[in-house]
N, C-alpha and C. Protein backbone atom coordinates (compact mmCIF):
# COMPACT_ATOMS: atom_id res chain seq x y z
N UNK A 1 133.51 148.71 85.81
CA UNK A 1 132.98 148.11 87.01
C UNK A 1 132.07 146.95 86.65
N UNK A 2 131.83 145.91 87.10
CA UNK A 2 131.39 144.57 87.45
C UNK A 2 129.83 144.89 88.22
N UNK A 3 128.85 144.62 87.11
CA UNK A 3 127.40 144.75 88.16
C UNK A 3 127.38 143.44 88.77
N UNK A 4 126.85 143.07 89.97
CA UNK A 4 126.83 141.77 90.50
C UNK A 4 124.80 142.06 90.27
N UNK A 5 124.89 140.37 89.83
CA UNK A 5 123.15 140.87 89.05
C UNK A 5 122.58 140.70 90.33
N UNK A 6 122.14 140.92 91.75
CA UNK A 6 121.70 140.76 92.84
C UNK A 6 120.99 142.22 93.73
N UNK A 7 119.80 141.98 94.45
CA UNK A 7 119.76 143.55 94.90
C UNK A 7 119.85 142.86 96.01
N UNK A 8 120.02 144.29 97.26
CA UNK A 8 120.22 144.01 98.55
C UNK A 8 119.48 144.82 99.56
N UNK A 9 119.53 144.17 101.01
CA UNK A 9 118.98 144.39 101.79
C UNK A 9 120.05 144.97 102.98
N UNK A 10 119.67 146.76 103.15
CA UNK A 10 120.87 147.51 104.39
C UNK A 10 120.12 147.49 105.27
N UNK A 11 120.66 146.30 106.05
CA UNK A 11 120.37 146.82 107.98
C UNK A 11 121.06 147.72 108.92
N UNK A 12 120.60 148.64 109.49
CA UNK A 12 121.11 149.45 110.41
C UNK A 12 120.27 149.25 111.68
N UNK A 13 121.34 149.18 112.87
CA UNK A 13 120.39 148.58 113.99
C UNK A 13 119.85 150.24 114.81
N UNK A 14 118.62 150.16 115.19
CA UNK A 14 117.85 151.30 115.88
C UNK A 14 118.35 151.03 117.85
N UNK A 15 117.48 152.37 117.94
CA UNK A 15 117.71 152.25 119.42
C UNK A 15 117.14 150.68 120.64
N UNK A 16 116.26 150.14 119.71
CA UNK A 16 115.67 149.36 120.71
C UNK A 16 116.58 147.97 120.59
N UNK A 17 117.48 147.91 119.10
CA UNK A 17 118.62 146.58 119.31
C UNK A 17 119.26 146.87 120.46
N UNK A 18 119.99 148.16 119.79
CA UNK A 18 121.42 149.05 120.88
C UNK A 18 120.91 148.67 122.69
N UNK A 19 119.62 148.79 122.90
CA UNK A 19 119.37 148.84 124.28
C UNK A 19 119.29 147.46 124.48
N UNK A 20 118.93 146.33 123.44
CA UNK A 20 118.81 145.36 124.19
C UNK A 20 120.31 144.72 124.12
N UNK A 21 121.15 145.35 123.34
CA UNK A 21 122.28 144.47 122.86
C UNK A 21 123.51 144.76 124.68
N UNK A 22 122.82 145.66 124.69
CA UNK A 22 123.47 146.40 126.41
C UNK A 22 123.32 145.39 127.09
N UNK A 23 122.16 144.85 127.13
CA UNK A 23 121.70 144.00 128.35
C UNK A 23 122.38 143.05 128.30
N UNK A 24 123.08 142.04 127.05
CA UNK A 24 123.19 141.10 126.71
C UNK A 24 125.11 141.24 126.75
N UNK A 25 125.71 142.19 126.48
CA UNK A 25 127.07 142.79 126.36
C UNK A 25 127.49 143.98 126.93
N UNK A 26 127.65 143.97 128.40
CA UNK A 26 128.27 145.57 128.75
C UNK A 26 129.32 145.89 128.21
N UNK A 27 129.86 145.52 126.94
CA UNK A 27 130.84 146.03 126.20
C UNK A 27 130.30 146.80 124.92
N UNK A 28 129.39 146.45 124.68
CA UNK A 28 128.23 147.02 123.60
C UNK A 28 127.72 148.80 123.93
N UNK A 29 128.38 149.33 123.75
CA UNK A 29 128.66 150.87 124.30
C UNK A 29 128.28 151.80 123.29
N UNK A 30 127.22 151.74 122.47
CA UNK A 30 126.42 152.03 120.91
C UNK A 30 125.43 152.39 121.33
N UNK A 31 124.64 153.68 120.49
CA UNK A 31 123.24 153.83 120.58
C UNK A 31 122.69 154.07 118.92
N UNK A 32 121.66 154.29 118.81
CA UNK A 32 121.25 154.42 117.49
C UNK A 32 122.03 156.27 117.10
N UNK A 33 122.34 157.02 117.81
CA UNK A 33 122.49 157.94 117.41
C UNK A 33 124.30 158.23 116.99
N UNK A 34 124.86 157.13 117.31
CA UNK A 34 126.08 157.02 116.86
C UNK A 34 126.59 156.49 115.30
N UNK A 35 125.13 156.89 114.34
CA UNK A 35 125.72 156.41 112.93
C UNK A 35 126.37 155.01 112.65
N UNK A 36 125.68 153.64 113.38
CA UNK A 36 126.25 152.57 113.56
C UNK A 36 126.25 151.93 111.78
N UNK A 37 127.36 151.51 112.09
CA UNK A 37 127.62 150.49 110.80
C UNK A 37 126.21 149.60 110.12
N UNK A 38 126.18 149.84 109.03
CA UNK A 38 124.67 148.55 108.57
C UNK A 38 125.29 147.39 108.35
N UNK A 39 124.71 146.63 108.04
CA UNK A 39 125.26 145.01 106.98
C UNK A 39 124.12 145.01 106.04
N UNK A 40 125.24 144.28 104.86
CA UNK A 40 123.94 144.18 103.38
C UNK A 40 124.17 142.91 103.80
N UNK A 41 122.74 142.26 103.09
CA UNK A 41 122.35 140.97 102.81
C UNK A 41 121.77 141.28 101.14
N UNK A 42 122.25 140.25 100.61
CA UNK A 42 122.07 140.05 99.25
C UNK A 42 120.91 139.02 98.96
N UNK A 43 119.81 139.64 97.95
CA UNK A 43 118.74 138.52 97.76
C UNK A 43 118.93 138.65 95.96
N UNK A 44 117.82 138.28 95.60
CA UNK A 44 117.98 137.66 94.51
C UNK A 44 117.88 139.41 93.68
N UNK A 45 117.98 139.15 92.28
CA UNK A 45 117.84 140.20 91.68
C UNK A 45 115.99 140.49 91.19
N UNK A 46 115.78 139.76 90.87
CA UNK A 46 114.34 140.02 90.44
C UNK A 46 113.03 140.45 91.15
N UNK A 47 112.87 141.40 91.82
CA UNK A 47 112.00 141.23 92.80
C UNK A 47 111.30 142.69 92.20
N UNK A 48 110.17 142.24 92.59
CA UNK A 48 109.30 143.53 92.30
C UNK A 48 108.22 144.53 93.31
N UNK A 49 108.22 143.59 94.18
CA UNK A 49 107.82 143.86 95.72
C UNK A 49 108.60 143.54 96.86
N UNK A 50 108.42 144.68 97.52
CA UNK A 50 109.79 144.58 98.83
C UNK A 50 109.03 143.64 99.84
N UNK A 51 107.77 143.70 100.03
CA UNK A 51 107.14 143.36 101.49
C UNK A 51 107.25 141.52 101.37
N UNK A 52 107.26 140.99 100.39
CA UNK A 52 107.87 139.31 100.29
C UNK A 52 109.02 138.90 100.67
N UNK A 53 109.80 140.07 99.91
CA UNK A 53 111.12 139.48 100.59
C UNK A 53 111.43 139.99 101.75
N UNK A 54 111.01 140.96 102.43
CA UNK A 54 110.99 141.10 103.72
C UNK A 54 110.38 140.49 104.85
N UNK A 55 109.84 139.61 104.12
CA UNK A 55 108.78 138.74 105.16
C UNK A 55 108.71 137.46 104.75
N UNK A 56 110.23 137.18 103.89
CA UNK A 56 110.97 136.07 103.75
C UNK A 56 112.31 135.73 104.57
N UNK A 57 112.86 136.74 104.43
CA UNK A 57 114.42 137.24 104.87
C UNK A 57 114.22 137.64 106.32
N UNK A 58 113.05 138.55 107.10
CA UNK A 58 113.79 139.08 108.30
C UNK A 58 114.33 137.95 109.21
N UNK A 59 113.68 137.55 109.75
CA UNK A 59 113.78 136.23 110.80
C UNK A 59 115.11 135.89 110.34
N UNK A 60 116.07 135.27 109.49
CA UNK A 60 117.04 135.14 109.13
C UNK A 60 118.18 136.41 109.41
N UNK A 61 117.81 137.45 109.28
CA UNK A 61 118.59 138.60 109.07
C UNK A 61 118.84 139.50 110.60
N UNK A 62 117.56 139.09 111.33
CA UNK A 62 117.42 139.82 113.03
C UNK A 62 118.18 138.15 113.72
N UNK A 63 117.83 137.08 113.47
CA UNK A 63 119.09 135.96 113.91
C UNK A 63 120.79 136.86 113.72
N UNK A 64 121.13 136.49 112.25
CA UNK A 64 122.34 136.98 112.13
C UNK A 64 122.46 138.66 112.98
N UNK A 65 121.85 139.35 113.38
CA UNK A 65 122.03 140.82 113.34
C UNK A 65 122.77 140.68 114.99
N UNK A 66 121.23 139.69 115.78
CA UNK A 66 121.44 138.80 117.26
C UNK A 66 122.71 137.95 117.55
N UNK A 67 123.43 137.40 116.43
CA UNK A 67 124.65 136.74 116.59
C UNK A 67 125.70 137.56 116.66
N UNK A 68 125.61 138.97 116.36
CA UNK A 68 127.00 139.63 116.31
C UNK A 68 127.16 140.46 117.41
N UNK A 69 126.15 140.17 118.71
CA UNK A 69 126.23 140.54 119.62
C UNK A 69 126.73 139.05 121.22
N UNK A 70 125.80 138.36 120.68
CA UNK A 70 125.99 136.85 121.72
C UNK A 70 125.16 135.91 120.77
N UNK A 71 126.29 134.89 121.33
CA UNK A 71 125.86 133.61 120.84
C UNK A 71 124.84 132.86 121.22
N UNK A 72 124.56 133.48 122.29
CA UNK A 72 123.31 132.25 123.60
C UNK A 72 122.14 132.69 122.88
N UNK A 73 121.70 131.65 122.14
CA UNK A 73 120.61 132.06 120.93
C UNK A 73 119.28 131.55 121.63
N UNK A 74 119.67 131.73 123.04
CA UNK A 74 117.98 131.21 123.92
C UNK A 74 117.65 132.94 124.16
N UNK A 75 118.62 133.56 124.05
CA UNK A 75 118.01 135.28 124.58
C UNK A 75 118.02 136.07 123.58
N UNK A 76 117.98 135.37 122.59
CA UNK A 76 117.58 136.18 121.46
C UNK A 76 116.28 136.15 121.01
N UNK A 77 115.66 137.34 120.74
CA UNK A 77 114.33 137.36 120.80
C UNK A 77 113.28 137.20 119.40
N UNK A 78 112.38 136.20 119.51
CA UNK A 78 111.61 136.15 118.67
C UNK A 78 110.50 137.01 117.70
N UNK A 79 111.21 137.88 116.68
CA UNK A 79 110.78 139.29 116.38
C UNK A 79 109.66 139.64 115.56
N UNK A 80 108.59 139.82 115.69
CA UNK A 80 107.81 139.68 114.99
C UNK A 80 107.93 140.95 113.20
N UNK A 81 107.46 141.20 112.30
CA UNK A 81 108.00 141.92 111.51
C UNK A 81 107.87 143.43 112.01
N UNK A 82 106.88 143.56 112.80
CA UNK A 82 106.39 145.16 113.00
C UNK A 82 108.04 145.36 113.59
N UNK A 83 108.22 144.42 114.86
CA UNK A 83 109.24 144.31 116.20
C UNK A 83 110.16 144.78 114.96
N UNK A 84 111.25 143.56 113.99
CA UNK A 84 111.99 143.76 113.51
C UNK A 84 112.26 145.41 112.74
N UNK A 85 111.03 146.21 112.22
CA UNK A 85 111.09 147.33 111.72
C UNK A 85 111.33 148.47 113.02
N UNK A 86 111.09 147.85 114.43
CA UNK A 86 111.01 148.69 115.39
C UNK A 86 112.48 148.75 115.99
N UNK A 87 113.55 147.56 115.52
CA UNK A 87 115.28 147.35 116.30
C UNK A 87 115.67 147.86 114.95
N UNK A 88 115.67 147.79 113.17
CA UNK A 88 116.39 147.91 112.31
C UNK A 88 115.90 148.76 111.44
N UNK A 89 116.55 149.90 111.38
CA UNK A 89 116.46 150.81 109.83
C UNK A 89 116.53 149.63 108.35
N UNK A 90 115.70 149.81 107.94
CA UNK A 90 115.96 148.75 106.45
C UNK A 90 116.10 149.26 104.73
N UNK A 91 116.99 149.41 104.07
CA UNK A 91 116.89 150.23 102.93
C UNK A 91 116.89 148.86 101.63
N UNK A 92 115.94 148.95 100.83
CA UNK A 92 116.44 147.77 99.29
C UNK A 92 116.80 148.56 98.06
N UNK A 93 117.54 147.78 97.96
CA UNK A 93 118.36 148.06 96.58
C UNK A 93 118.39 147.53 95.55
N UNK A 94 118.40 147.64 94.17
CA UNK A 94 118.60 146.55 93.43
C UNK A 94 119.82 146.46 92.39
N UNK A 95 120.93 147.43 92.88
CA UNK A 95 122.31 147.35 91.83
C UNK A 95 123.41 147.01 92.97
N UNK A 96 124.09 146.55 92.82
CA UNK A 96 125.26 146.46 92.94
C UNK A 96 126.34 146.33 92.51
N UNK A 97 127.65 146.96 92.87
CA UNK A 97 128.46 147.46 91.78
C UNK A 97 129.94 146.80 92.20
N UNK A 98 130.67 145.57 91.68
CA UNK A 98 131.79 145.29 92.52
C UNK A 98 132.98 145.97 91.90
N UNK A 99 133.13 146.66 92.81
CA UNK A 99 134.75 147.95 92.41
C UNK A 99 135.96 146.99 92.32
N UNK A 100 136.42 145.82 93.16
CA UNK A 100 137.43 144.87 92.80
C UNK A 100 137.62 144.18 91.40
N UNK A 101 136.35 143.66 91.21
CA UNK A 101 136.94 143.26 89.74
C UNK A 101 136.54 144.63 88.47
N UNK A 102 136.90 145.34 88.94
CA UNK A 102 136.69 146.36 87.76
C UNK A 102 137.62 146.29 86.76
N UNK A 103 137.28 146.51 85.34
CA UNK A 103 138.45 146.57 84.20
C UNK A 103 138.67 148.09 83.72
N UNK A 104 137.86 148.96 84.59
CA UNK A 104 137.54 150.55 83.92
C UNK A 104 138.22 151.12 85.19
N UNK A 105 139.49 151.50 84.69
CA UNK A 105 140.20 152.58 85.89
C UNK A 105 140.22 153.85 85.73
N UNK A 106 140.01 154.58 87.02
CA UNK A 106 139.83 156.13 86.66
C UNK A 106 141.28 156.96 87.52
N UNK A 107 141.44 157.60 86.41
CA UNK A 107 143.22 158.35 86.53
C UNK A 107 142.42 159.04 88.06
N UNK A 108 143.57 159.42 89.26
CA UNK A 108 143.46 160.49 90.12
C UNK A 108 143.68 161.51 89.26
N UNK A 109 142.44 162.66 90.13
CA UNK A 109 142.89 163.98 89.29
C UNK A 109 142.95 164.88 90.54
């Protein structure tokens, strides 16, 4: 397996996206208790404190999170960091492992 030298950032959206994402999409039919899909965002590898790059990255990351619901980026809301920890579960990581370019195959058993 292929380490990609990068750690990352898992968003999972909470109940207070899900409710606002309703308002914005009555097709948006999700709550936080439905195990919703996260998205990684990839930052650099070297980091030794989470609270920088989290208070580099969110604003960037609650935009993109806001785009995959509507585009009308006037009703998307300006999140402050507490806000952002209050719409998104957030987990950091610092390995990542790319299974495609792997050269190490493992027999089915």
């Amino acid at each position: 397996m292929k380490i990609v030298n990068r750690g990352f950032i898992l968003v999972r959206p909470k109940q207070a996206f899900c409710d606002w994402a309703k308002l914005q999409d009555t097709d948006f039919d999700f709550d936080e208790s439905d195990d919703l899909e996260g998205n990684v965002y990839l930052i650099e590898d070297d980091f030794f404190e989470i609270e920088p790059i989290l208070e580099k990255n969110f604003k960037k990351i609650a935009h993109n999170e806001c785009l995959a619901v509507t585009d009308a980026e006037e009703v998307h809301p300006k999140l402050s960091i507490e806000q952002f920890f209050e719409w998104f579960d957030v987990q950091i990581g610092s390995t990542v492992f790319d299974l495609l370019n792997s050269q190490f195959h493992v027999e089915e058993y």
